[in-house]
Protein backbone atom coordinates (compact mmCIF):
# COMPACT_ATOMS: atom_id res chain seq x y z
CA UNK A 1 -83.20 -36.87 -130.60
CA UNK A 2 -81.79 -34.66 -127.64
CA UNK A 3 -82.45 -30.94 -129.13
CA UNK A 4 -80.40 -29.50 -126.32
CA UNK A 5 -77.22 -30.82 -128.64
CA UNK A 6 -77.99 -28.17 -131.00
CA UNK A 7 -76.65 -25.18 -128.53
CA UNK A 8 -73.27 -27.36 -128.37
CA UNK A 9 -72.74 -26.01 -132.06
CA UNK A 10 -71.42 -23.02 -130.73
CA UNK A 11 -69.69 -21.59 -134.02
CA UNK A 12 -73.22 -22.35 -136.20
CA UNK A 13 -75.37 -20.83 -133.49
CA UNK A 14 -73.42 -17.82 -133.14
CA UNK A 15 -73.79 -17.68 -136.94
CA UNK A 16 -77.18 -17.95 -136.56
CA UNK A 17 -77.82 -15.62 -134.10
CA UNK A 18 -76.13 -13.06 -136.14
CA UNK A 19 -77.85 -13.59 -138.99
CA UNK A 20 -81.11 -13.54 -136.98
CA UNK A 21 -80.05 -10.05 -135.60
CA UNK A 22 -78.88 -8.58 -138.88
CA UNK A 23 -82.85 -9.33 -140.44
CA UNK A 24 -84.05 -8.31 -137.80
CA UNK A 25 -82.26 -4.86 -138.06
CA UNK A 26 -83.01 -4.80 -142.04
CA UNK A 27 -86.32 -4.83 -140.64
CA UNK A 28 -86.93 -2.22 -138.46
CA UNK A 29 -84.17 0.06 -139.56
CA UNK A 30 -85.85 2.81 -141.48
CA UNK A 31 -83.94 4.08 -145.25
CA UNK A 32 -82.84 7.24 -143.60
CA UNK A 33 -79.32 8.34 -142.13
CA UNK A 34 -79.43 5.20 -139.92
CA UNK A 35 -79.02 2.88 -142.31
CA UNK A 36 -75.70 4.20 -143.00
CA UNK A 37 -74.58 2.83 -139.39
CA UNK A 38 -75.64 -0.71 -140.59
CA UNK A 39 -72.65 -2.08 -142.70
CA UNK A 40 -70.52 -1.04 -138.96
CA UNK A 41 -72.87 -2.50 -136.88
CA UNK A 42 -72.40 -5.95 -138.80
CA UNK A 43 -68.75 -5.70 -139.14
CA UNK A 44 -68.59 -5.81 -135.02
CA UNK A 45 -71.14 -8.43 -134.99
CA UNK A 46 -68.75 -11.15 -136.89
CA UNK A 47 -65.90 -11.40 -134.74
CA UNK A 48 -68.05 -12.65 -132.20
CA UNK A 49 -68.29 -15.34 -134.47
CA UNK A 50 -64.64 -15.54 -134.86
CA UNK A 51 -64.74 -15.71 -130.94
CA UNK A 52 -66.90 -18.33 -130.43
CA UNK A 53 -64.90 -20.70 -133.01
CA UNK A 54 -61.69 -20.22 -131.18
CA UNK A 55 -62.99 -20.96 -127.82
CA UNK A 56 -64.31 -24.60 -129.61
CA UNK A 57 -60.91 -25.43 -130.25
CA UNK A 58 -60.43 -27.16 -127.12
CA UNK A 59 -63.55 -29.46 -127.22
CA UNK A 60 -64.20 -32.42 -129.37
CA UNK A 61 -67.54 -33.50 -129.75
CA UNK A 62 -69.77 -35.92 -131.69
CA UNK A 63 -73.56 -35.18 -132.04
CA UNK A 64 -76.59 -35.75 -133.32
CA UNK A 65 -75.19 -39.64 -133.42
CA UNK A 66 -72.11 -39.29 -135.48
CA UNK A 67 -73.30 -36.80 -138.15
CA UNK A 68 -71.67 -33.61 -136.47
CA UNK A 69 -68.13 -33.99 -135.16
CA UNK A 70 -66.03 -31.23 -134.35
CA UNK A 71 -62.51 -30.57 -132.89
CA UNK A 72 -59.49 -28.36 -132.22
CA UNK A 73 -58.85 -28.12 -135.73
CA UNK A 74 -62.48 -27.87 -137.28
CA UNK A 75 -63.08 -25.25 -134.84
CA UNK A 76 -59.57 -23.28 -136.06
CA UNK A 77 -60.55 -23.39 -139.51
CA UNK A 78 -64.32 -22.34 -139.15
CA UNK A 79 -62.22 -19.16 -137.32
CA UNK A 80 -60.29 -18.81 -140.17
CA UNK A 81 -63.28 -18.72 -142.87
CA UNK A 82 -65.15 -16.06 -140.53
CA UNK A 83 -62.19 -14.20 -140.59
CA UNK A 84 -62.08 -14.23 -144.32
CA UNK A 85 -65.51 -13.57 -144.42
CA UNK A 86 -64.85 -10.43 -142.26
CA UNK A 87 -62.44 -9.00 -144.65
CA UNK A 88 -64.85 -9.27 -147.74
CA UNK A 89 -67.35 -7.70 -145.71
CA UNK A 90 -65.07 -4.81 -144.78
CA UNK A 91 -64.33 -4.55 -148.27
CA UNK A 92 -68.12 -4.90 -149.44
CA UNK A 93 -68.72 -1.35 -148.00
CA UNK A 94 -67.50 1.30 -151.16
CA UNK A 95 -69.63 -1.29 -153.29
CA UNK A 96 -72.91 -1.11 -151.14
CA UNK A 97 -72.24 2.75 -151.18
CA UNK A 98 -71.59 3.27 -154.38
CA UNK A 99 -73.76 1.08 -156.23
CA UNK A 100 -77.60 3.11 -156.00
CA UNK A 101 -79.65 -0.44 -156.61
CA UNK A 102 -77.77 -2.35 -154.40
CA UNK A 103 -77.32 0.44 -151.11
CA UNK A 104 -80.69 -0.22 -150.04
CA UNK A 105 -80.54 -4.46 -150.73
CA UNK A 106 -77.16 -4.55 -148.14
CA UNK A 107 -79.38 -6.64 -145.49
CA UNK A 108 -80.15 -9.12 -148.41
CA UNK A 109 -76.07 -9.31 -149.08
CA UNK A 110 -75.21 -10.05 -145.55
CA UNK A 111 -77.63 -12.31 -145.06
CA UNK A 112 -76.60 -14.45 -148.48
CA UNK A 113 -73.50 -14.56 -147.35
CA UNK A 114 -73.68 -15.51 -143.92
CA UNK A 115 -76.17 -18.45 -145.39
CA UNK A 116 -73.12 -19.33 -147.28
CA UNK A 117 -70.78 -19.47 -144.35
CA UNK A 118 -73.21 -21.53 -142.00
CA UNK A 119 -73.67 -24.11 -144.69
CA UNK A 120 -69.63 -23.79 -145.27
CA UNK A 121 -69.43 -24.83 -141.40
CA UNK A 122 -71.94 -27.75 -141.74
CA UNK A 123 -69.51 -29.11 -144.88
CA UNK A 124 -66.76 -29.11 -142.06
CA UNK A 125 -68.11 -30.67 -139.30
CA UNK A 126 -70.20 -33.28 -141.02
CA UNK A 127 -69.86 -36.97 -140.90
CA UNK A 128 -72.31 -38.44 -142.69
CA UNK A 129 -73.39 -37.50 -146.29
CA UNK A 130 -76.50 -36.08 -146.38
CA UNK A 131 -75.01 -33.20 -144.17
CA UNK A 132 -72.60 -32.78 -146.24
CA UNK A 133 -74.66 -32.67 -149.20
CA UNK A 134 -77.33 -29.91 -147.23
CA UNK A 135 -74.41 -27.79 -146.17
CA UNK A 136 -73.11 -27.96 -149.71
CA UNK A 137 -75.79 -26.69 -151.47
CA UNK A 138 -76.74 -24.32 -148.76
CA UNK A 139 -72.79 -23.02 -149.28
CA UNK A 140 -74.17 -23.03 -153.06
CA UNK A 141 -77.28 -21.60 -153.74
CA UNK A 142 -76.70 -18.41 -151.93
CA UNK A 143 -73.16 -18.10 -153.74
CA UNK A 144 -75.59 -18.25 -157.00
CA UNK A 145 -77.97 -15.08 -155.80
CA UNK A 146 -74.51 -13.12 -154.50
CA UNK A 147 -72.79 -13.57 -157.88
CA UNK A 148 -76.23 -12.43 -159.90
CA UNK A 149 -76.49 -9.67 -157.26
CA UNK A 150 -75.75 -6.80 -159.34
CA UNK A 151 -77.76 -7.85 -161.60
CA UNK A 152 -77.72 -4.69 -164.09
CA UNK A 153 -74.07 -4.16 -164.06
CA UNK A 154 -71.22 -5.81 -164.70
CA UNK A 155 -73.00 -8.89 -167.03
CA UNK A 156 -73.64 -10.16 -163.36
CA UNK A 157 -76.95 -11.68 -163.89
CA UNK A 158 -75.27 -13.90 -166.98
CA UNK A 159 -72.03 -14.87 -164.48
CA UNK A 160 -75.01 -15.79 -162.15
CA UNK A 161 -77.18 -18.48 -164.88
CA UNK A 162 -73.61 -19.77 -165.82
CA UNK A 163 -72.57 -20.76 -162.04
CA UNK A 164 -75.97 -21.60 -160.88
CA UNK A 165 -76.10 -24.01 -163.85
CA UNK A 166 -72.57 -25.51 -163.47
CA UNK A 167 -73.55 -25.96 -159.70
CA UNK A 168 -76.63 -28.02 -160.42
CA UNK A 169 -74.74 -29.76 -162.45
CA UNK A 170 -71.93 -30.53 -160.79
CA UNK A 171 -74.16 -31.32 -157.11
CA UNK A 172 -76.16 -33.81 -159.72
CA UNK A 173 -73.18 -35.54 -160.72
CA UNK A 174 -71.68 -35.83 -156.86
CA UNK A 175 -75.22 -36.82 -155.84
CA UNK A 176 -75.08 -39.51 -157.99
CA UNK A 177 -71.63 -40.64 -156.90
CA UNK A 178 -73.11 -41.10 -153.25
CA UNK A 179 -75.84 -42.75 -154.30
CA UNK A 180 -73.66 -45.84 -155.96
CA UNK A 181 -71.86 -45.59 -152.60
CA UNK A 182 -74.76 -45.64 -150.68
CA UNK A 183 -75.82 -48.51 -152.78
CA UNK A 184 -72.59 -51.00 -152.40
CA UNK A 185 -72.28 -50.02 -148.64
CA UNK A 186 -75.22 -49.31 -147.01
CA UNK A 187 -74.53 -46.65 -145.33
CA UNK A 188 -73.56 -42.76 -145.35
CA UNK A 189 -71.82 -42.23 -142.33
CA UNK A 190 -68.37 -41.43 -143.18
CA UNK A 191 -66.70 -44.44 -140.67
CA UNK A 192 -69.11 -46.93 -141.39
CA UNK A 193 -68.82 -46.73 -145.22
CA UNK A 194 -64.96 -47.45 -144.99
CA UNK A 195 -65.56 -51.03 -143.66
CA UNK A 196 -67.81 -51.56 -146.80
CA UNK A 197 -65.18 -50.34 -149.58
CA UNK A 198 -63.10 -52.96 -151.42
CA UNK A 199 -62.23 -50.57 -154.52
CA UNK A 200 -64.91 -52.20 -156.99
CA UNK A 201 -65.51 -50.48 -160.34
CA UNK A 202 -68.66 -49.42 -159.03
CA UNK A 203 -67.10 -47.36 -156.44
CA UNK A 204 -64.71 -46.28 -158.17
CA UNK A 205 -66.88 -45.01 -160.64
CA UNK A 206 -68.52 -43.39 -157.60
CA UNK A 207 -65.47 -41.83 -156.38
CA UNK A 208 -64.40 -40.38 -160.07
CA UNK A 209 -68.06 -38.88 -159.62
CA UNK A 210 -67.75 -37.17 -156.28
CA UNK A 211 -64.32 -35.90 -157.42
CA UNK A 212 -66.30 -34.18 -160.13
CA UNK A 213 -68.40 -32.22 -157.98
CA UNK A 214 -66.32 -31.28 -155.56
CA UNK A 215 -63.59 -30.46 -158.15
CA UNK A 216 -66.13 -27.86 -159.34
CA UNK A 217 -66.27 -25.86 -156.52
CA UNK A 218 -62.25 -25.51 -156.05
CA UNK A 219 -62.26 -24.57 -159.52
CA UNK A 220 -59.68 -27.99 -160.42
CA UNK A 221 -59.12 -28.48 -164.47
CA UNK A 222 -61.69 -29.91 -165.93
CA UNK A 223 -64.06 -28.43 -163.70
CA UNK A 224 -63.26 -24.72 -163.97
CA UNK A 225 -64.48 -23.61 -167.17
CA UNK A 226 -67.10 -21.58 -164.86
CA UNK A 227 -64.68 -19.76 -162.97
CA UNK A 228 -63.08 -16.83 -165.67
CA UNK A 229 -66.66 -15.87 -166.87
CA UNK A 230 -68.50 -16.23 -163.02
CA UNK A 231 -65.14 -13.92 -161.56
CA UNK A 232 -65.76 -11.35 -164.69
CA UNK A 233 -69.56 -10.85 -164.01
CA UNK A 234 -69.57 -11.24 -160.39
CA UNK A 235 -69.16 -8.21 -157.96
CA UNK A 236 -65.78 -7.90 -157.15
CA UNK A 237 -66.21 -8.60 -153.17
CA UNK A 238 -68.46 -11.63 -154.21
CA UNK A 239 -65.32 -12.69 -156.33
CA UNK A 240 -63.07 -12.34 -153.58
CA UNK A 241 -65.07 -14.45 -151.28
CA UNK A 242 -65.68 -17.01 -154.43
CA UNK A 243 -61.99 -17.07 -154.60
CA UNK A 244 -61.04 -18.01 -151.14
CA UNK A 245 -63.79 -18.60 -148.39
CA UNK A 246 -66.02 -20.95 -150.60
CA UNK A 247 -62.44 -22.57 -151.86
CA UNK A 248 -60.71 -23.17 -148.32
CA UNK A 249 -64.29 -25.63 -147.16
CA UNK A 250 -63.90 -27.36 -150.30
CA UNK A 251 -60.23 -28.12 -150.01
CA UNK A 252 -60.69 -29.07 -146.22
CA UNK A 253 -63.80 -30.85 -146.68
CA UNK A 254 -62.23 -32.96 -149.71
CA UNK A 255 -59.37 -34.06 -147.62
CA UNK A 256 -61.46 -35.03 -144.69
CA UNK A 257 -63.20 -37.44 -147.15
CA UNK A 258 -60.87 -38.76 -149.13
CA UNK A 259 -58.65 -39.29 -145.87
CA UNK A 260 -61.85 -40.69 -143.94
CA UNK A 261 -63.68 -42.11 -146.34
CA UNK A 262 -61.91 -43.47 -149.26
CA UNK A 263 -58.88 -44.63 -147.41
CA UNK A 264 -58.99 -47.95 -148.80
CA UNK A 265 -58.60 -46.69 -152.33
CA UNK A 266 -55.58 -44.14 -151.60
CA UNK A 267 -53.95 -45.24 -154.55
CA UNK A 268 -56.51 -44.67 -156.68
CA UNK A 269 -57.94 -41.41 -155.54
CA UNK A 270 -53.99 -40.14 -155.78
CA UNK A 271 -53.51 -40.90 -159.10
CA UNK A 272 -56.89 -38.95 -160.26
CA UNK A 273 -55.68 -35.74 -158.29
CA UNK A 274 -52.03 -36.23 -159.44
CA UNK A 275 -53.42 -35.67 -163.17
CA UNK A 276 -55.68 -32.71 -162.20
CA UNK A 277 -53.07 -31.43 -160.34
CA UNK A 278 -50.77 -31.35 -162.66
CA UNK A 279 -53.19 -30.07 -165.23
CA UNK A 280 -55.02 -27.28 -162.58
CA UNK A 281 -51.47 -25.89 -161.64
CA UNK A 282 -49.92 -25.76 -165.64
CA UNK A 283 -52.91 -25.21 -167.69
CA UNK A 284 -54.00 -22.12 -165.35
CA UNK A 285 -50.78 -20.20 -164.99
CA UNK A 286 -50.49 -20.30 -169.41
CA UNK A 287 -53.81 -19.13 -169.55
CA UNK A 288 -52.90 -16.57 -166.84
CA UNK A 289 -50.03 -14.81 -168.92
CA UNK A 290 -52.63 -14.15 -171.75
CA UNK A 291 -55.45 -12.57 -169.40
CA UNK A 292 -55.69 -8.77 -169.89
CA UNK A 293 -58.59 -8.29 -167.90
CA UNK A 294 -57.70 -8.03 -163.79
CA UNK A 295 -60.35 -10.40 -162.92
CA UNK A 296 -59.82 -12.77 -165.11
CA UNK A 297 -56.33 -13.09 -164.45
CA UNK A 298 -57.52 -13.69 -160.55
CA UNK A 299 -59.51 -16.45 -161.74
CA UNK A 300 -56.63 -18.19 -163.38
CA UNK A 301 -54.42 -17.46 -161.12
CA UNK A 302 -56.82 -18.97 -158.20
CA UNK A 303 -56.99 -22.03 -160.18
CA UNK A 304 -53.41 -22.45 -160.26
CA UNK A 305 -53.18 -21.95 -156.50
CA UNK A 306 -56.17 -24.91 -156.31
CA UNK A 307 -53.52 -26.99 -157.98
CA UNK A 308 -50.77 -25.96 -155.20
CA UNK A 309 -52.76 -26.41 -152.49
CA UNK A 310 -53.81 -30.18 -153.95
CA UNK A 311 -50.23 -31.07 -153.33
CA UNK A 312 -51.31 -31.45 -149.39
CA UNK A 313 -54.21 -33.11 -150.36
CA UNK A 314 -52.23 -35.78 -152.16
CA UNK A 315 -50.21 -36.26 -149.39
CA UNK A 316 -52.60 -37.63 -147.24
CA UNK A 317 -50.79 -37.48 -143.94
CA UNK A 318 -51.27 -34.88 -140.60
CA UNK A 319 -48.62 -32.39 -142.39
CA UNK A 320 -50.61 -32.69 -145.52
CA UNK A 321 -53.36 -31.35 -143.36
CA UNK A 322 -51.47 -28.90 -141.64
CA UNK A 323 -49.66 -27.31 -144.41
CA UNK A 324 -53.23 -26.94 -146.14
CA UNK A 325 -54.42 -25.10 -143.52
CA UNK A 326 -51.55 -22.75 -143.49
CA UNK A 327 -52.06 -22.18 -146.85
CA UNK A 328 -55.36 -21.23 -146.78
CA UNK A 329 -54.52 -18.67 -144.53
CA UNK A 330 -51.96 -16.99 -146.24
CA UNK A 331 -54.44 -17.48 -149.28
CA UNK A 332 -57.09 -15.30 -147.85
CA UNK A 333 -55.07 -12.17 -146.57
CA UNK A 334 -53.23 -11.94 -149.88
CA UNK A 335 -55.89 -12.71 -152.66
CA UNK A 336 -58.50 -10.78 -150.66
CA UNK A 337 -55.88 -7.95 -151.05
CA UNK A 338 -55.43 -7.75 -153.97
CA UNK A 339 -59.42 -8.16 -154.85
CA UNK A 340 -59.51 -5.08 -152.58
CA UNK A 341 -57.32 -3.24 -154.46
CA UNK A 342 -59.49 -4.09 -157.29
CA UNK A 343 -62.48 -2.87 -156.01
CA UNK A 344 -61.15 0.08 -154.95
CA UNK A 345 -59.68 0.85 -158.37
CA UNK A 346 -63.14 -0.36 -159.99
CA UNK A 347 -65.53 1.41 -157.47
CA UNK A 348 -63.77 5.01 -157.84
CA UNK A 349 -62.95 5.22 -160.98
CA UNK A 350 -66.27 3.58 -161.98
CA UNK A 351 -64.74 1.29 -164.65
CA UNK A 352 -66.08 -1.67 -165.31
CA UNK A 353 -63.27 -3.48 -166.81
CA UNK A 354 -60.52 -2.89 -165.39
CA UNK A 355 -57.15 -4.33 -167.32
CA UNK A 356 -53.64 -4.50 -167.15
CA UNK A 357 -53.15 -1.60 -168.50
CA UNK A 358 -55.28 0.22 -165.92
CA UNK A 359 -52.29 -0.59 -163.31
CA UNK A 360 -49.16 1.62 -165.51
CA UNK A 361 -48.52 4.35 -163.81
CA UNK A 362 -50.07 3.35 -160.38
CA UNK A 363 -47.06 3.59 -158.56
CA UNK A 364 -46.43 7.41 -159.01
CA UNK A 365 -50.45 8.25 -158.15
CA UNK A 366 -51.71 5.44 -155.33
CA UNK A 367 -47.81 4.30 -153.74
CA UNK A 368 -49.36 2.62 -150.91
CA UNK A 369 -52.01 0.64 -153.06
CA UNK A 370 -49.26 -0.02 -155.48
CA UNK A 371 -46.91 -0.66 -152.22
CA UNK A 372 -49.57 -3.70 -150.82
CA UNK A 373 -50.47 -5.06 -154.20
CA UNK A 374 -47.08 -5.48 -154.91
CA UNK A 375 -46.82 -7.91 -151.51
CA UNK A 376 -49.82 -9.50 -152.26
CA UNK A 377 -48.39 -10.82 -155.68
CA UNK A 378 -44.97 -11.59 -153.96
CA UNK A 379 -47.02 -13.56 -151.32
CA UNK A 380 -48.77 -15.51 -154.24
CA UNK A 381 -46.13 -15.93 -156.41
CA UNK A 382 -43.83 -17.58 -153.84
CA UNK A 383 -41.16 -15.02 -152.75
CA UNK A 384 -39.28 -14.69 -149.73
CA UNK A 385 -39.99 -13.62 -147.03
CA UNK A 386 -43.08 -13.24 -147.04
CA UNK A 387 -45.54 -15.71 -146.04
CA UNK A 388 -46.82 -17.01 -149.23
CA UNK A 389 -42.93 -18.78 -150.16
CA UNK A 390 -43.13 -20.68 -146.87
CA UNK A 391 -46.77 -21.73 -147.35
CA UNK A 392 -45.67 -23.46 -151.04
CA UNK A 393 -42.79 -24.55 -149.08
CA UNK A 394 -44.82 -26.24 -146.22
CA UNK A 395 -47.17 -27.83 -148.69
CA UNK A 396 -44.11 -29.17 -151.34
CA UNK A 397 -43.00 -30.34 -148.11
CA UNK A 398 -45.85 -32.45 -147.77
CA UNK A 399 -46.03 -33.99 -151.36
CA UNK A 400 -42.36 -34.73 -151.16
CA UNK A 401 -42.36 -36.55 -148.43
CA UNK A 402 -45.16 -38.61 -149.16
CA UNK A 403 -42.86 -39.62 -152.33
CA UNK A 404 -43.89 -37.89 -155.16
CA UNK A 405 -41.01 -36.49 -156.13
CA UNK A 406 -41.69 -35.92 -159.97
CA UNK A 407 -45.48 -33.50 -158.82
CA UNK A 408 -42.86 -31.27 -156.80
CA UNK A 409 -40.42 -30.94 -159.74
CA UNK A 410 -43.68 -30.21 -161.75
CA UNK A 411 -45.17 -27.76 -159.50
CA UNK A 412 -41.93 -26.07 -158.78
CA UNK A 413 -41.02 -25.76 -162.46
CA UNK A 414 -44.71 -23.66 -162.50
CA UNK A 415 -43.77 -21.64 -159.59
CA UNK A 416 -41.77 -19.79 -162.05
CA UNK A 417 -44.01 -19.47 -164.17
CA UNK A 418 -46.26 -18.10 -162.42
CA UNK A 419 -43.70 -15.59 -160.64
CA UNK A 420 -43.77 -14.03 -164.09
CA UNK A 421 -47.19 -13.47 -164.68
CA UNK A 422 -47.32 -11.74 -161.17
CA UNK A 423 -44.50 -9.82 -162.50
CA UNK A 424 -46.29 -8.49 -164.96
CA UNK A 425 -48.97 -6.56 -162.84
CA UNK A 426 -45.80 -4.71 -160.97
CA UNK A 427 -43.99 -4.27 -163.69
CA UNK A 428 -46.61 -2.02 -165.27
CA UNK A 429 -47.31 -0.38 -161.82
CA UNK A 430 -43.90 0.71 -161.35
CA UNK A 431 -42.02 0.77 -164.78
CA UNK A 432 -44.56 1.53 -167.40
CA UNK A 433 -45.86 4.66 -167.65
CA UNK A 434 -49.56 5.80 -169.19
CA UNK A 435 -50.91 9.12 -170.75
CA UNK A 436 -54.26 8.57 -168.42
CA UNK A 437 -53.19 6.96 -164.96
CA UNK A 438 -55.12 6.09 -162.30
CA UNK A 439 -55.71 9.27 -160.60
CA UNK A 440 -55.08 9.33 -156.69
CA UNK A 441 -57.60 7.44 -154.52
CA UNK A 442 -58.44 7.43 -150.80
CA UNK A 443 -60.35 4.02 -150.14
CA UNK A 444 -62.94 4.42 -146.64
CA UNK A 445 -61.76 3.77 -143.37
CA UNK A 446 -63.66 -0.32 -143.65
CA UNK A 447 -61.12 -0.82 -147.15
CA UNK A 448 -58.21 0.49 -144.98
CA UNK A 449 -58.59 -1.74 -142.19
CA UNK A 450 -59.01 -4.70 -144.57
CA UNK A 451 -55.75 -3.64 -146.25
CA UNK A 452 -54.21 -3.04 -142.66
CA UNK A 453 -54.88 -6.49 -141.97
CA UNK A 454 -54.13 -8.33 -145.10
CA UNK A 455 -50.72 -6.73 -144.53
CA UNK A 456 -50.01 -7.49 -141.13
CA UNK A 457 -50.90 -10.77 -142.39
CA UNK A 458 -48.45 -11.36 -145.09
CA UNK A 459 -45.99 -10.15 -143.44
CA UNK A 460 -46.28 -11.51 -139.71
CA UNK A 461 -47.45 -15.01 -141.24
CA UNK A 462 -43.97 -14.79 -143.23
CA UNK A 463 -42.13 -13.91 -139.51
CA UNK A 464 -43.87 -16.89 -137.61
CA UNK A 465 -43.13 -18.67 -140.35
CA UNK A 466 -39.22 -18.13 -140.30
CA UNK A 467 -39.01 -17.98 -136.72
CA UNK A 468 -41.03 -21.66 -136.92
CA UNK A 469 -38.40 -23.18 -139.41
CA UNK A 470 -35.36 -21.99 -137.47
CA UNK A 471 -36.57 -23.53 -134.10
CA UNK A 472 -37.45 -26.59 -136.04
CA UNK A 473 -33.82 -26.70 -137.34
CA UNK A 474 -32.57 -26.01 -134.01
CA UNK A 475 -34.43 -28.89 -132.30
CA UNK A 476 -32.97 -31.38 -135.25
């Protein structure tokens, strides 16, 4: 083995080399007034990381003899996760501060999480199983310690057992899928094992168990009876980064398989997410109109948007892929807004559970949070202009063209659905009234840059995105 190959992984050694700085730091730093400098010095450490992914964009590479590929687009959406990953960690300050048990643990949170992200980047780039399968769990078993991390508030040691349980359970289930495949091909590398598929009921069998565990960690119906109780409990930055960062490898990493590796059994694998789909997208958004609580509602609502962004999945083709990564973009600014807002509410107002009714009034006491959430939903929901329509639009797209017509009508039919669950949050920020409001809140200069940027993204994605369909018009 040539070791030098390891310092071509630029994105996981910059990763590395952050998180090697940041315990080094918790280390030395004493638990005076320095400390308080530490949450800034690792928010200016991550967009090197962002860096270094976008200057792999141009290179394509296969190491360590086929297990590690990477390319333009691997390298654009390992940017895209550090970015999210920045914004939760932005957000992550008021709870570090705030929370007395947990001020004094930050190193112990950055480093989970960044053990989440490198193992997130190995899910990405691998080609061959057993990387996958070592990036997965080391994606998972941090995700477990960050969601029991507050572990005397917020019932977040009991969201921790129940995710940490499901996980095992669901990596058991996906192991055993690659075993039988590993069995009836003889191999694990992702091109070899095509030549040995011929759609037996063994593999199949094997395939129905791999989309088991991966369906667990994008939250897909049946899998996601983990995800209302696991958002509840969890920290509300840990929820926001459940919600999106851990989600966007899973839906990437699933298409790059069933694309790669179960191409000769396309019609099979379509017809098992064209159920879940179906299922993910409808049974989420009624479950979402009854949800009181905020973060529960989030977690229904992010299992509906698992069930949109399947529809590029299904597709199979290089818009599929393209349109999913768009998504996942507009994804991250607008849910991680609105789990900022969240926290924001939660933090300084020191309630645990915050509901519905918690948002009446919010308009006349916090306009601007009321002003951003209010985007945020739109760019969920679907509306126009901004950016969230045009993703749904780019991944309907997608589906339609690959021919199933009756999943669009579905999905669309659910898009309004959902637009009225969304509604429901403004409607009691701006139209309802309450004897108790919200009183006015002024979030730290980290939550306001997070919010800064999770509105430039909305709305410039939404722009691009205009300006993008108009050429495109033009040149037909």
């Amino acid at each position: 083995m040539n070791y030098l190959e390891f310092f071509s992984m630029l994105p996981e050694i910059s990763l590395l080399g952050i998180f090697v700085l940041i315990f080094i730091f918790d280390l030395i730093l004493p638990t005076g007034h320095a400390r308080h400098y530490f949450h800034s010095l690792v928010c200016l450490l991550m967009p090197i990381s962002i860096f270094t992914c976008l200057i792999s964009c141009g290179k394509e590479q296969t190491l360590f003899g086929g297990m590690y590929y990477s390319n333009s687009m691997i390298a654009f959406v390992k940017a895209i996760l550090a970015f999210g990953s920045t914004i939760v960690l932005l957000q992550s300050h008021s709870w570090l501060k705030h929370t007395s048990n947990t001020f004094y643990k930050q190193g112990e949170f950055y480093i989970l999480l960044l053990s989440t992200l490198v193992g997130m980047f190995f899910m990405i780039s691998a080609r061959h199983f057993l990387l996958f399968f070592i990036g997965m769990e080391l994606a998972s078993l941090p995700l477990a310690c960050l969601v029991a991390f507050d572990k005397y508030r917020h019932h977040s040691a009991e969201a921790g057992i129940k995710y940490i349980l499901s996980s095992m359970f669901a990596s058991a289930v996906m192991l055993y899928g690659i075993s039988f495949l590993y069995g009836t091909t003889g191999t694990l590398y992702f091109d070899d094992m095509v030549a040995g598929l011929n759609g037996s009921a063994m593999q199949i069998f094997a395939m129905v168990l791999f989309l088991a565990g991966l369906g667990f960690k994008i939250s897909l119906v049946p899998f996601h009876l983990w995800t209302a109780d696991s958002y509840q409990g969890a920290p509300t930055v840990v929820t926001a980064y459940l919600s999106v960062i851990s989600k966007g490898a899973a839906v990437y990493t699933l298409f790059v398989i069933l694309t790669k590796v179960f191409a000769p059994m396309t019609s099979e694998w379509q017809l098992m997410l064209y159920i879940m789909t179906v299922a993910s997208i409808t049974i989420a958004n009624l479950f979402a109109i009854k949800q009181r609580n905020l973060k529960r509602f989030m977690a229904f609502s992010s299992i509906s948007q698992a069930g949109y962004i399947m529809l590029a999945v299904i597709s199979g083709s290089l818009q599929g892929m393209t349109a999913l990564v768009f998504y996942v973009v507009v994804y991250i600014v607008a849910n991680l807004a609105v789990f900022g807002i969240i926290e924001v509410l939660g933090q300084d107002n020191d309630r645990i559970e915050l509901t519905r009714d918690h948002c009446k009034g919010l308009y006349k006491t916090n306009p601007k949070l009321s002003f951003l959430m209010t985007l945020a939903l739109f760019s969920l929901a679907g509306i126009p202009p901004f950016a969230g329509f045009f993703s749904k639009f780019f991944v309907f797209m997608s589906a339609f063209e690959a021919g199933f017509l009756v999943l669009v009508f579905i999905a669309l039919i659910n898009t309004v659905i959902s637009l009225y669950y969304y509604l429901l949050i403004v409607k009691a920020m701006y139209i309802e009234t309450s004897e108790t409001p919200i009183p006015t809140l002024k979030s730290d200069n980290f939550a306001r840059t997070s919010f800064v940027i999770c509105l430039i993204g909305i709305v410039f994605l939404g722009i691009c995105s205009i300006v993008y369909t108009n050429i495109d018009k033009l040149a037909f």
